[in-house]
N, C-alpha and C. Protein backbone atom coordinates (compact mmCIF):
# COMPACT_ATOMS: atom_id res chain seq x y z
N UNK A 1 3.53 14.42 26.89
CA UNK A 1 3.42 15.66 26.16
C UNK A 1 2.02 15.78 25.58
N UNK A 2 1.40 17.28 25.42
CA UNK A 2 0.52 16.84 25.25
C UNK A 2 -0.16 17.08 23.65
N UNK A 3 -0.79 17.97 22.95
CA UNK A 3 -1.33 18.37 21.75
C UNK A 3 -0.53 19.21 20.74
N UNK A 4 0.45 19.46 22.04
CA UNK A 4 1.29 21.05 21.46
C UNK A 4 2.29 20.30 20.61
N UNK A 5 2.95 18.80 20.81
CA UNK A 5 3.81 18.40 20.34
C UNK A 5 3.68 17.14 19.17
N UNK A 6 2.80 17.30 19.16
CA UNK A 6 1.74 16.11 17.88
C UNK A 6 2.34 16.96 16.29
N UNK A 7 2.58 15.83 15.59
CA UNK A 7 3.02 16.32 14.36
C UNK A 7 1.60 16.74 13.60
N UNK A 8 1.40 17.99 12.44
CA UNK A 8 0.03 17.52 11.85
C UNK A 8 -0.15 16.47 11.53
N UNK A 9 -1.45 16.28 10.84
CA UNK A 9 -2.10 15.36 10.09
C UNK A 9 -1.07 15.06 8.78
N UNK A 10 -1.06 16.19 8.43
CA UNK A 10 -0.75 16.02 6.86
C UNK A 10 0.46 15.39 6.25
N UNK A 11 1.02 14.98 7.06
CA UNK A 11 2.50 14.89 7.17
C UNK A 11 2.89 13.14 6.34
N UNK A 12 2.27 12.95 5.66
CA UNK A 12 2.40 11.74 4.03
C UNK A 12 2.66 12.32 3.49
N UNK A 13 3.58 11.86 2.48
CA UNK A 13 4.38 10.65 2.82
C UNK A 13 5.82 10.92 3.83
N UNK A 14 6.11 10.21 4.74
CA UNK A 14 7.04 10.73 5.06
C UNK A 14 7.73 9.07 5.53
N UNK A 15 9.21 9.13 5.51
CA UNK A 15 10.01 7.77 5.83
C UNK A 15 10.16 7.06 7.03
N UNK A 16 9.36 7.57 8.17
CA UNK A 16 9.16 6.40 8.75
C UNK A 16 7.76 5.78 8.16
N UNK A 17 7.00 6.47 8.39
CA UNK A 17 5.32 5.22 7.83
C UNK A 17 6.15 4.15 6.71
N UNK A 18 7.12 5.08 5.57
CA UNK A 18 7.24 4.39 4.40
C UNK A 18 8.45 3.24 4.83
N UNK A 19 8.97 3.23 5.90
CA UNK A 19 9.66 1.97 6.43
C UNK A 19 8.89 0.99 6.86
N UNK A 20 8.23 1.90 8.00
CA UNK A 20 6.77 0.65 8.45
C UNK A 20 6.16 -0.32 7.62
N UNK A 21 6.10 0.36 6.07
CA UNK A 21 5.15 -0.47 5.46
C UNK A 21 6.08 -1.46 4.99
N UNK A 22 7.37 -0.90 4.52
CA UNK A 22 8.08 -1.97 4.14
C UNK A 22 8.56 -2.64 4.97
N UNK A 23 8.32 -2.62 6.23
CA UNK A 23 9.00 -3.57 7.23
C UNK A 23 7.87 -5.01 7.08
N UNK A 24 6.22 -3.88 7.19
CA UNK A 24 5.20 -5.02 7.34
C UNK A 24 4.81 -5.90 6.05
N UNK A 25 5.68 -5.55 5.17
CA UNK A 25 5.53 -6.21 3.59
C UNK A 25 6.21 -7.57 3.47
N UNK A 26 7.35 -7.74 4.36
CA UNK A 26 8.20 -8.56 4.41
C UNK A 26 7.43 -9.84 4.88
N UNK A 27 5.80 -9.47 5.82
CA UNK A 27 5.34 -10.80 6.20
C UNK A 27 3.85 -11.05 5.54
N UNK A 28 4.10 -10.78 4.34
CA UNK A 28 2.91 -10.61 3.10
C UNK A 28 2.70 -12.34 2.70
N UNK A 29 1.97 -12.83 2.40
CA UNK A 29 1.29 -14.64 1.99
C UNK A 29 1.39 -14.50 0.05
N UNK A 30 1.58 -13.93 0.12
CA UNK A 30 1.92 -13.59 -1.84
C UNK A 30 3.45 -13.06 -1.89
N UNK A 31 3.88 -13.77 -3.46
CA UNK A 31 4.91 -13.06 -4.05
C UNK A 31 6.03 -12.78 -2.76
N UNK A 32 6.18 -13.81 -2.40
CA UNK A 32 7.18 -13.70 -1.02
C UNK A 32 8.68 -13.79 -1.76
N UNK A 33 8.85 -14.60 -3.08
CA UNK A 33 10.27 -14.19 -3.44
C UNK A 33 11.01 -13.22 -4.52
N UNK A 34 9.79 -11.72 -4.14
CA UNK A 34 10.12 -10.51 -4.99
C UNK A 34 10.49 -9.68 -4.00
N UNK A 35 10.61 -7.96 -3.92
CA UNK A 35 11.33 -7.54 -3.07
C UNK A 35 9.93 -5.98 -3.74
N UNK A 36 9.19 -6.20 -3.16
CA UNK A 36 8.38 -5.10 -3.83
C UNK A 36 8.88 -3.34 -3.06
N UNK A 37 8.59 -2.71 -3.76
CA UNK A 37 9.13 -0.81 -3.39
C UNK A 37 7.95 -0.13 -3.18
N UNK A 38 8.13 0.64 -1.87
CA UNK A 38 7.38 1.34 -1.54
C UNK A 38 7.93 2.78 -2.16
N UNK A 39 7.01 3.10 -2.62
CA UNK A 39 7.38 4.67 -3.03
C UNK A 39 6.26 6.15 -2.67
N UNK A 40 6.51 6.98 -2.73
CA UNK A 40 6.36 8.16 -1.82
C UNK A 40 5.74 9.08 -2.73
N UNK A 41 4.12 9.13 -2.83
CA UNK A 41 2.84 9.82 -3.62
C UNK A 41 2.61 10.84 -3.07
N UNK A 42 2.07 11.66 -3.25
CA UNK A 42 1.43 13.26 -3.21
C UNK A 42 0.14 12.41 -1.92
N UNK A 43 0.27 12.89 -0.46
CA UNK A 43 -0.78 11.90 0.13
C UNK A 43 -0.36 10.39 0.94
N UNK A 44 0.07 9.94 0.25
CA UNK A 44 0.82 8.63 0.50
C UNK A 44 1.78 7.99 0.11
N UNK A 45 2.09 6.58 0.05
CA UNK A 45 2.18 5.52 -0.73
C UNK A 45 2.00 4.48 -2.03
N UNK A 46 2.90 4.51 -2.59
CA UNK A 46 2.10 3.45 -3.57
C UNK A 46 3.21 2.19 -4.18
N UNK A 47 2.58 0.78 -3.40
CA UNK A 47 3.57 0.05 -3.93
C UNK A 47 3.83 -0.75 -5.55
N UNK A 48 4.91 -1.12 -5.77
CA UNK A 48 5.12 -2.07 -6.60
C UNK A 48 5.75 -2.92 -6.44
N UNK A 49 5.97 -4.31 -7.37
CA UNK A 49 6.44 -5.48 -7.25
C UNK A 49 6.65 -6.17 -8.96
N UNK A 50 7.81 -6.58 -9.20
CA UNK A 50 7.58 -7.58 -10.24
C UNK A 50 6.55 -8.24 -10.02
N UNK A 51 5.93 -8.71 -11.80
CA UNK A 51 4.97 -9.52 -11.75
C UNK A 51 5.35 -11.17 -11.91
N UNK A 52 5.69 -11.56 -10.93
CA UNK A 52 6.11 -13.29 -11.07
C UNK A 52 5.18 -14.23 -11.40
N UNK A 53 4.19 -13.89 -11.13
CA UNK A 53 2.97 -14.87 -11.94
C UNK A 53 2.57 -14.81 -13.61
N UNK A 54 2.96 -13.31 -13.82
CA UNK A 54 2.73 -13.62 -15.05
C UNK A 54 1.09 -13.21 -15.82
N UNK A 55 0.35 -12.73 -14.75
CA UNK A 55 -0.97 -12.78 -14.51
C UNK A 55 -1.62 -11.26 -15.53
N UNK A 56 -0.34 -10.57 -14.91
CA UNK A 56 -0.79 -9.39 -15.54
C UNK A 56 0.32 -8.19 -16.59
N UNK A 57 1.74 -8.12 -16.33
CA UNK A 57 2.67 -8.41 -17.26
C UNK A 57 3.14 -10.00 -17.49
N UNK A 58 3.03 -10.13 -18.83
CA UNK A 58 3.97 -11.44 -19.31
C UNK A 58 5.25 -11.94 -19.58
N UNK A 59 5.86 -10.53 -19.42
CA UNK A 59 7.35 -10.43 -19.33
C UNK A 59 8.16 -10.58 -17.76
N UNK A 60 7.33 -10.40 -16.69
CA UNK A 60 7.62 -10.26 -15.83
C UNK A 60 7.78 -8.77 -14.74
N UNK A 61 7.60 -7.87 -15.83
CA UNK A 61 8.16 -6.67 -15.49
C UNK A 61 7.39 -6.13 -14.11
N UNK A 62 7.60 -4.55 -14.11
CA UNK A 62 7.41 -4.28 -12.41
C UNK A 62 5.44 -3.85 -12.71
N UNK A 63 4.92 -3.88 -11.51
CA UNK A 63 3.33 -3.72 -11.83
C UNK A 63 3.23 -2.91 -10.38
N UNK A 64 1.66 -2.57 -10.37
CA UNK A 64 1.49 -1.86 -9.52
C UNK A 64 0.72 -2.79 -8.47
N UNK A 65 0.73 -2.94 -7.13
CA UNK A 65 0.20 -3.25 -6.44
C UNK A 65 -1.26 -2.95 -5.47
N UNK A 66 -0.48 -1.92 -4.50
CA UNK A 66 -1.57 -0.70 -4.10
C UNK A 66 -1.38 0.61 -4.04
N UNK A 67 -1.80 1.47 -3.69
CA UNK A 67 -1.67 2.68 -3.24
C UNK A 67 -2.18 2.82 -1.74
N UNK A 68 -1.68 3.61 -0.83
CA UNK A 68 -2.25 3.86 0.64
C UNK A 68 -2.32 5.17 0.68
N UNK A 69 -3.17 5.68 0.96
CA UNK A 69 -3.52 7.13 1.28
C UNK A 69 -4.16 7.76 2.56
N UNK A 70 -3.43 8.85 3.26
CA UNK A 70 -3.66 8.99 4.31
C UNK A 70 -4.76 10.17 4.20
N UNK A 71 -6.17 10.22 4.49
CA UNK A 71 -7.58 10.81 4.44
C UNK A 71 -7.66 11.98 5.95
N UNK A 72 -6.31 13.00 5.99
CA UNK A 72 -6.54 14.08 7.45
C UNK A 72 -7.66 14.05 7.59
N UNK A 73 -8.63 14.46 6.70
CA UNK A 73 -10.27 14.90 7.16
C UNK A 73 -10.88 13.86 7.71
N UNK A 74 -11.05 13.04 7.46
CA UNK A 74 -11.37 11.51 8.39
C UNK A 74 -10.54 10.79 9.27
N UNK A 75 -9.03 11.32 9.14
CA UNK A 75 -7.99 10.67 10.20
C UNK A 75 -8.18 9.24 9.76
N UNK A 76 -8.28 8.73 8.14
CA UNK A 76 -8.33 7.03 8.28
C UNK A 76 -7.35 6.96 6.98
N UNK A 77 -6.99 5.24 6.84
CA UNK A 77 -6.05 4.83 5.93
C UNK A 77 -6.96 4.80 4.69
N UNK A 78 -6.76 4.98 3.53
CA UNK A 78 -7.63 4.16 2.18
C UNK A 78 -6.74 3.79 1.61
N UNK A 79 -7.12 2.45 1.08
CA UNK A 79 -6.18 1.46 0.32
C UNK A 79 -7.29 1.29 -0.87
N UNK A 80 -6.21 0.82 -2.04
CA UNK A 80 -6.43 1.26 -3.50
C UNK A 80 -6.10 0.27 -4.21
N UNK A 81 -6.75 -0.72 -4.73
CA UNK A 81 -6.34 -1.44 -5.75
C UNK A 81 -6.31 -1.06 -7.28
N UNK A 82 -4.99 -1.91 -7.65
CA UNK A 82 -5.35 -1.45 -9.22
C UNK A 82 -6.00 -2.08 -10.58
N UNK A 83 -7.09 -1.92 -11.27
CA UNK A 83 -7.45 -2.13 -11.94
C UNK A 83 -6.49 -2.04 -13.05
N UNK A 84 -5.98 -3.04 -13.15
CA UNK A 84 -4.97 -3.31 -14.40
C UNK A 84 -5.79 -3.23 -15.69
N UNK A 85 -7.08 -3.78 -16.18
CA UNK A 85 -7.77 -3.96 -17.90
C UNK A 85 -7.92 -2.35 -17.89
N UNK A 86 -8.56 -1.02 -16.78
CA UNK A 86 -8.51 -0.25 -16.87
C UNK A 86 -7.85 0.84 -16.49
N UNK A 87 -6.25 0.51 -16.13
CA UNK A 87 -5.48 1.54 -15.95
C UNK A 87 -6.08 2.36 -15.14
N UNK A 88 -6.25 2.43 -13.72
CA UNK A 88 -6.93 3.11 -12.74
C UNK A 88 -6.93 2.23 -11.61
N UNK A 89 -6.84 3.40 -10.41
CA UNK A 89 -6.57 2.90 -8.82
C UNK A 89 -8.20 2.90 -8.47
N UNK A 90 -8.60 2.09 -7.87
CA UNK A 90 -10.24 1.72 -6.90
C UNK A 90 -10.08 1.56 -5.83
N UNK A 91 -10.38 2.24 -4.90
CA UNK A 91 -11.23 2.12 -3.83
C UNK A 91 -10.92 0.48 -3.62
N UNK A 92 -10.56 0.01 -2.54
CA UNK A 92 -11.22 -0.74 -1.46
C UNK A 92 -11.47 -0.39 -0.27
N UNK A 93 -11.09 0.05 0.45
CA UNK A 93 -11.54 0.58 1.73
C UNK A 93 -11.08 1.44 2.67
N UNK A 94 -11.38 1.68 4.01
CA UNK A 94 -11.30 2.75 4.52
C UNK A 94 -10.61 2.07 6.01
N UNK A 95 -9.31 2.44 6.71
CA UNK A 95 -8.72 1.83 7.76
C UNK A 95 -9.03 3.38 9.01
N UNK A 96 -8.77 2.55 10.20
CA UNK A 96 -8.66 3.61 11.27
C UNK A 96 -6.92 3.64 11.78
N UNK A 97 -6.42 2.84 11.14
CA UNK A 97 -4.71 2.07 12.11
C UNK A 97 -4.18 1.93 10.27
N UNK A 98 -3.30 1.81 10.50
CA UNK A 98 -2.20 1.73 9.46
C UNK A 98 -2.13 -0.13 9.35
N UNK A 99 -1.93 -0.39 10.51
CA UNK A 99 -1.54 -1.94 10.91
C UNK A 99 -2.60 -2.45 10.21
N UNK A 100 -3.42 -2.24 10.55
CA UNK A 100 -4.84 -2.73 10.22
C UNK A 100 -4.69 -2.77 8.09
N UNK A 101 -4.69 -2.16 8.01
CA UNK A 101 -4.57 -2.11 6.55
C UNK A 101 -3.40 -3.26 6.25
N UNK A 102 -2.57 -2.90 6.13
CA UNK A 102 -1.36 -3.86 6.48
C UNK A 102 -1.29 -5.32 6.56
N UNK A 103 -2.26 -5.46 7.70
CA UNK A 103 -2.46 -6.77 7.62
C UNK A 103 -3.36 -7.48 6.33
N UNK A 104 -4.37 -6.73 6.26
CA UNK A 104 -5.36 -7.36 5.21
C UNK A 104 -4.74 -7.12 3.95
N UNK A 105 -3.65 -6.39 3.66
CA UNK A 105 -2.77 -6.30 2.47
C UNK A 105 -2.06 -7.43 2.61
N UNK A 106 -1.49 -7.90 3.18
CA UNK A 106 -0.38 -8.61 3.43
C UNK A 106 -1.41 -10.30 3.11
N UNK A 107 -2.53 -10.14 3.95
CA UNK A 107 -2.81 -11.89 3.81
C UNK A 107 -3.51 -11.42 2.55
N UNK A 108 -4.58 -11.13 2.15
CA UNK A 108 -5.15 -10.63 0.24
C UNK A 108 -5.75 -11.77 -0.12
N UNK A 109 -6.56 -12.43 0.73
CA UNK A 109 -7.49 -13.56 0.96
C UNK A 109 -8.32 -13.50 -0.40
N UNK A 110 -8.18 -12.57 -1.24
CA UNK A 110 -9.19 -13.18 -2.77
C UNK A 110 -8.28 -12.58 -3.83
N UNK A 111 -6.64 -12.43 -3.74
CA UNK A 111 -5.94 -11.90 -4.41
C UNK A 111 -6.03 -10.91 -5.10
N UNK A 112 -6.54 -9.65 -4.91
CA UNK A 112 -7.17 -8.82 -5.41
C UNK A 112 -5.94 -7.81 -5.80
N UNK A 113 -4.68 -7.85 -4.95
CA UNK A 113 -3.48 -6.91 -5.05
C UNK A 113 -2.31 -7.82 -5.16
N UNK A 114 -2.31 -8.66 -4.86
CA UNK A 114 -0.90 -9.27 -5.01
C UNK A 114 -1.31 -10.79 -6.30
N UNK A 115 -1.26 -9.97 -7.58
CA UNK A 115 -2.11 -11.13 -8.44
C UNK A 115 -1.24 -11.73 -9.30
């Protein structure tokens, strides 16, 4: 099929991506015995997870992880960390694939989201 049958762009958040991610969360290198929620933003995604370390609530309670946002005008992923001392989402970077994001969420090689 060809162009005629392509969904738009705009079409975040919607429940399959938001399964995808939670399917690809399940093989994350952090916080493997919490059950973190994907939830459904103006744009995207944005997950959470209890904080089991302790790092950033001390009670344990639920924290924010990332946000994923889908960029139509560039056709790319941006992923968002959160600045917990300042209550605000940042910029980390810019994906072409969903997967791709995904993965580098999932391993978080300087713990920057899963803290």
């Amino acid at each position: 099929m060809g162009n005629a049958a392509r969904q738009p762009d705009c079409m975040h958040p919607n429940d399959v991506d938001r399964k995808r991610i939670e399917k690809a969360l399940s093989a994350r290198a952090r916080y493997r015995y919490v059950s973190p929620e994907v939830c459904a933003e103006a744009g995207g995604y944005r997950i959470q997870s209890p904080c089991c370390s302790r790092n950033i609530d001390k009670d344990g309670g639920v924290i924010d992880i990332a946000r994923l946002e889908y960029a139509s005008e560039s056709r790319r992923w941006r992923l968002y960390r959160k600045d917990h001392a300042q209550h605000e989402w940042r910029l980390y970077g810019e994906f072409s694939a969903l997967d791709a994001l995904l993965q580098l969420l999932n391993r978080d090689p300087d713990r920057i989201f899963w803290q």
